[in-house]
Protein backbone atom coordinates (compact mmCIF):
# COMPACT_ATOMS: atom_id res chain seq x y z
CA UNK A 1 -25.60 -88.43 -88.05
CA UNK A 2 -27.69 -91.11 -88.74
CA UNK A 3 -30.74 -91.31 -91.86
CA UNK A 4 -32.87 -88.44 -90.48
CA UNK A 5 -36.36 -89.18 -90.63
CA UNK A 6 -37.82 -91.45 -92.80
CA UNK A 7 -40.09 -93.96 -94.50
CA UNK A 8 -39.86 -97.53 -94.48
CA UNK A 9 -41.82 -101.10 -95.44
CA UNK A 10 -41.67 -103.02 -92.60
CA UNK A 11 -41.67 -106.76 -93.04
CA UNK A 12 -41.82 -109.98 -90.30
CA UNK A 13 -38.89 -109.95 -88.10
CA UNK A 14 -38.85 -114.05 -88.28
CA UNK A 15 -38.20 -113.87 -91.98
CA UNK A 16 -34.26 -114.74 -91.57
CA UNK A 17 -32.66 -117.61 -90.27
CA UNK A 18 -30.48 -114.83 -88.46
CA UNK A 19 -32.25 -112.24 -86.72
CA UNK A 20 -31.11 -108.68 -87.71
CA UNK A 21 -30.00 -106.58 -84.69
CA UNK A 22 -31.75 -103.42 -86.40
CA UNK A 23 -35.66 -103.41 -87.30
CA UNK A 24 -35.61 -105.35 -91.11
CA UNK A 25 -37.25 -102.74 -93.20
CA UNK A 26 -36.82 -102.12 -96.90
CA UNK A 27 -36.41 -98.04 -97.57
CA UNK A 28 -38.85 -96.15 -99.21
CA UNK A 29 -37.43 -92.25 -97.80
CA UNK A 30 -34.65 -90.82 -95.72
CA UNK A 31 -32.85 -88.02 -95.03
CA UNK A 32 -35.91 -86.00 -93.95
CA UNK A 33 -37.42 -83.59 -91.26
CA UNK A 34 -39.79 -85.24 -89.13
CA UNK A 35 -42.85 -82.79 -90.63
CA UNK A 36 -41.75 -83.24 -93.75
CA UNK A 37 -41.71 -87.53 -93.12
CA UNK A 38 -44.99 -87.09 -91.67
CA UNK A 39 -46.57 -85.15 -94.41
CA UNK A 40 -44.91 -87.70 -97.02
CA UNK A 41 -46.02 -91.17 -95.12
CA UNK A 42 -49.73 -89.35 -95.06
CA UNK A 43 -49.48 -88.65 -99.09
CA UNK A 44 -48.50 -92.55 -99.21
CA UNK A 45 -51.04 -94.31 -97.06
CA UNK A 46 -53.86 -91.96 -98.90
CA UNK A 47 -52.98 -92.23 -102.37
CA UNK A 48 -51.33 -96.07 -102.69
CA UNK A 49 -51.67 -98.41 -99.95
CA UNK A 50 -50.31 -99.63 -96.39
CA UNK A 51 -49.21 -102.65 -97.04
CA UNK A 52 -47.15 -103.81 -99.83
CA UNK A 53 -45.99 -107.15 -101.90
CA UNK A 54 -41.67 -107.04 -102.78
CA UNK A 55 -40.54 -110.02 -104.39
CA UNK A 56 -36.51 -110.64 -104.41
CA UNK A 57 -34.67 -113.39 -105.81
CA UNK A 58 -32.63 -113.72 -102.62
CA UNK A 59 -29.27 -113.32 -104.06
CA UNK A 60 -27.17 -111.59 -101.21
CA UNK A 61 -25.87 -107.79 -102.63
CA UNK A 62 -22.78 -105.55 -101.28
CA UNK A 63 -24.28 -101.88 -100.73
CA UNK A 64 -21.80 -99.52 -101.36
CA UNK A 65 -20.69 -97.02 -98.48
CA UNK A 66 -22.88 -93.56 -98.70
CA UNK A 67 -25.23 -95.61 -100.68
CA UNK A 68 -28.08 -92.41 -100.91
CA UNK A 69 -27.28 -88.71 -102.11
CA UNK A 70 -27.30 -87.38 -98.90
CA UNK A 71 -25.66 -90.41 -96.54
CA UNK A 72 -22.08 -89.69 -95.07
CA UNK A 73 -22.38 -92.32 -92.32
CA UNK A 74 -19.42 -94.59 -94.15
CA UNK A 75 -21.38 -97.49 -93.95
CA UNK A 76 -21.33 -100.53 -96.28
CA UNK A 77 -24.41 -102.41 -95.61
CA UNK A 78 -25.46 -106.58 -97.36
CA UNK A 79 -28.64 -107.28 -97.84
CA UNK A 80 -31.03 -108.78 -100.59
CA UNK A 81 -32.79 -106.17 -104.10
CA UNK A 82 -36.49 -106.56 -104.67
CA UNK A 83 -38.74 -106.02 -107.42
CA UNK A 84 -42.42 -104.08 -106.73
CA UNK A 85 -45.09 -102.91 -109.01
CA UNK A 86 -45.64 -100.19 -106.54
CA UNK A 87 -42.47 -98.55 -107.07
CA UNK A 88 -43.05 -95.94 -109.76
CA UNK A 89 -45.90 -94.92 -107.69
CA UNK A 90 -44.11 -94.41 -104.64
CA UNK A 91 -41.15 -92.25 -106.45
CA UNK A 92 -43.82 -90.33 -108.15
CA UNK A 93 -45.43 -89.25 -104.64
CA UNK A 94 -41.61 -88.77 -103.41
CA UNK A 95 -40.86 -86.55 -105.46
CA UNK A 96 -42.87 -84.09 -103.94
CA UNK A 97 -41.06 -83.80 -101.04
CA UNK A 98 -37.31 -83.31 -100.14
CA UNK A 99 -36.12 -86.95 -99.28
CA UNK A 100 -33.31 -89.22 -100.67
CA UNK A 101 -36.01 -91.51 -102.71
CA UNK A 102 -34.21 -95.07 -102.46
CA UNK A 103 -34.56 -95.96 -106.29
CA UNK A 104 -33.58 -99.54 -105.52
CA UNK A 105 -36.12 -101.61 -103.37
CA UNK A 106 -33.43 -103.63 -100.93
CA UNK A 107 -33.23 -104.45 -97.18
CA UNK A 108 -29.85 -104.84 -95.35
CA UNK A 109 -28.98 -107.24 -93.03
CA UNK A 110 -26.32 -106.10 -91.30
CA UNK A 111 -24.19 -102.47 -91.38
CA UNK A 112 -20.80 -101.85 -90.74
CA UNK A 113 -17.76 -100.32 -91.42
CA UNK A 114 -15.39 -103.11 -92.89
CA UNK A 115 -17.36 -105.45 -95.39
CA UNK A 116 -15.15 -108.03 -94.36
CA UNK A 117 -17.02 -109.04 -91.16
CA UNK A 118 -20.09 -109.54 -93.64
CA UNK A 119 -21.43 -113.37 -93.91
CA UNK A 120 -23.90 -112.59 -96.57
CA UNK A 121 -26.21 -115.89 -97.39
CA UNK A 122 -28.56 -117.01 -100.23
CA UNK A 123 -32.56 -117.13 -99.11
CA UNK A 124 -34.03 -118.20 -102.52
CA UNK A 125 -36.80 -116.59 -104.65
CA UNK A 126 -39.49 -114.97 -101.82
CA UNK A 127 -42.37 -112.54 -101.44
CA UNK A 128 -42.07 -110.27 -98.77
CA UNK A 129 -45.37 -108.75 -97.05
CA UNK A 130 -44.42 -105.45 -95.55
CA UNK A 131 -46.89 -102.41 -93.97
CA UNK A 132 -45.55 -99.21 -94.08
CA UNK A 133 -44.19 -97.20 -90.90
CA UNK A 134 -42.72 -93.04 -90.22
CA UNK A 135 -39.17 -93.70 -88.41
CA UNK A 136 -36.92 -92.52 -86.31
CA UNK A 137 -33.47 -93.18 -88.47
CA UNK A 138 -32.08 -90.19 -86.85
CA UNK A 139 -29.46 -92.21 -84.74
CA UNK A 140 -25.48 -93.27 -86.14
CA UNK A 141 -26.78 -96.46 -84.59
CA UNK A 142 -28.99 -98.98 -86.36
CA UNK A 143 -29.83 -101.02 -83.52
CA UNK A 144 -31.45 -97.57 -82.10
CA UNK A 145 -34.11 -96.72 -84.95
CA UNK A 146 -37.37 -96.76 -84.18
CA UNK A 147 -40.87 -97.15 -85.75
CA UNK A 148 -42.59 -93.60 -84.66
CA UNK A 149 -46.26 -94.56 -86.55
């Protein structure tokens, strides 16, 4: 089943002391048609920016299973919030378009099934520098999604 197609800030893959066996990316869209992802991430990249500033205060978080409107993958995910200026803009140019708009800015580190095989760890206040990519979340496999533009 996977996320569709989607929308994502991509950030440096060196950023954590473990490396994440997906491509680190913090959610912007999901749940969309490939046209329809293509159209939005051109509306984006004309109207806001490419790349982006997300600050988080590195507190690990618990993601609840079917964490978006649309998601019934029955995945729990950890990961870290963030905090960006840029937000309200981007939801404003989502809602345009038929997408599960992810309202909180957050990355996950890892995805599974059972929360219990989660080590979750504290990184400390950071700014993350991310540039925005169309993906390929079509896949029940997060090690399989790919960066399309």
């Amino acid at each position: 089943m996977g996320y569709g197609y989607g929308i994502w800030l991509v950030y440096n893959q060196k950023i954590f002391k473990e490396k994440t066996s997906h491509i680190g990316h913090i959610t912007i869209a999901c749940f969309m048609k490939k046209d329809e992802a293509k159209l939005l991430y051109d509306d984006i990249i004309q109207n806001v920016e490419t790349k982006f500033k997300l600050t988080t205060d590195g507190i690990p978080e618990l993601f609840p299973v079917n964490f978006y409107e649309h998601d019934k993958n029955n995945l729990c995910s950890w990961g870290f919030n963030f905090k960006s200026y840029d937000w309200p803009k981007l939801q404003t140019i989502c809602k345009k378009y038929k997408c599960d708009f992810s309202h909180q800015p957050h990355t996950s580190i890892e995805y599974n099934s059972n929360a219990l095989t989660f080590k979750p760890y504290y990184i400390g206040e950071s700014i993350f520098k991310c540039k925005i990519h169309l993906v390929d979340i079509r896949s029940d496999f997060p090690d399989d999604w790919k960066i399309i533009e």
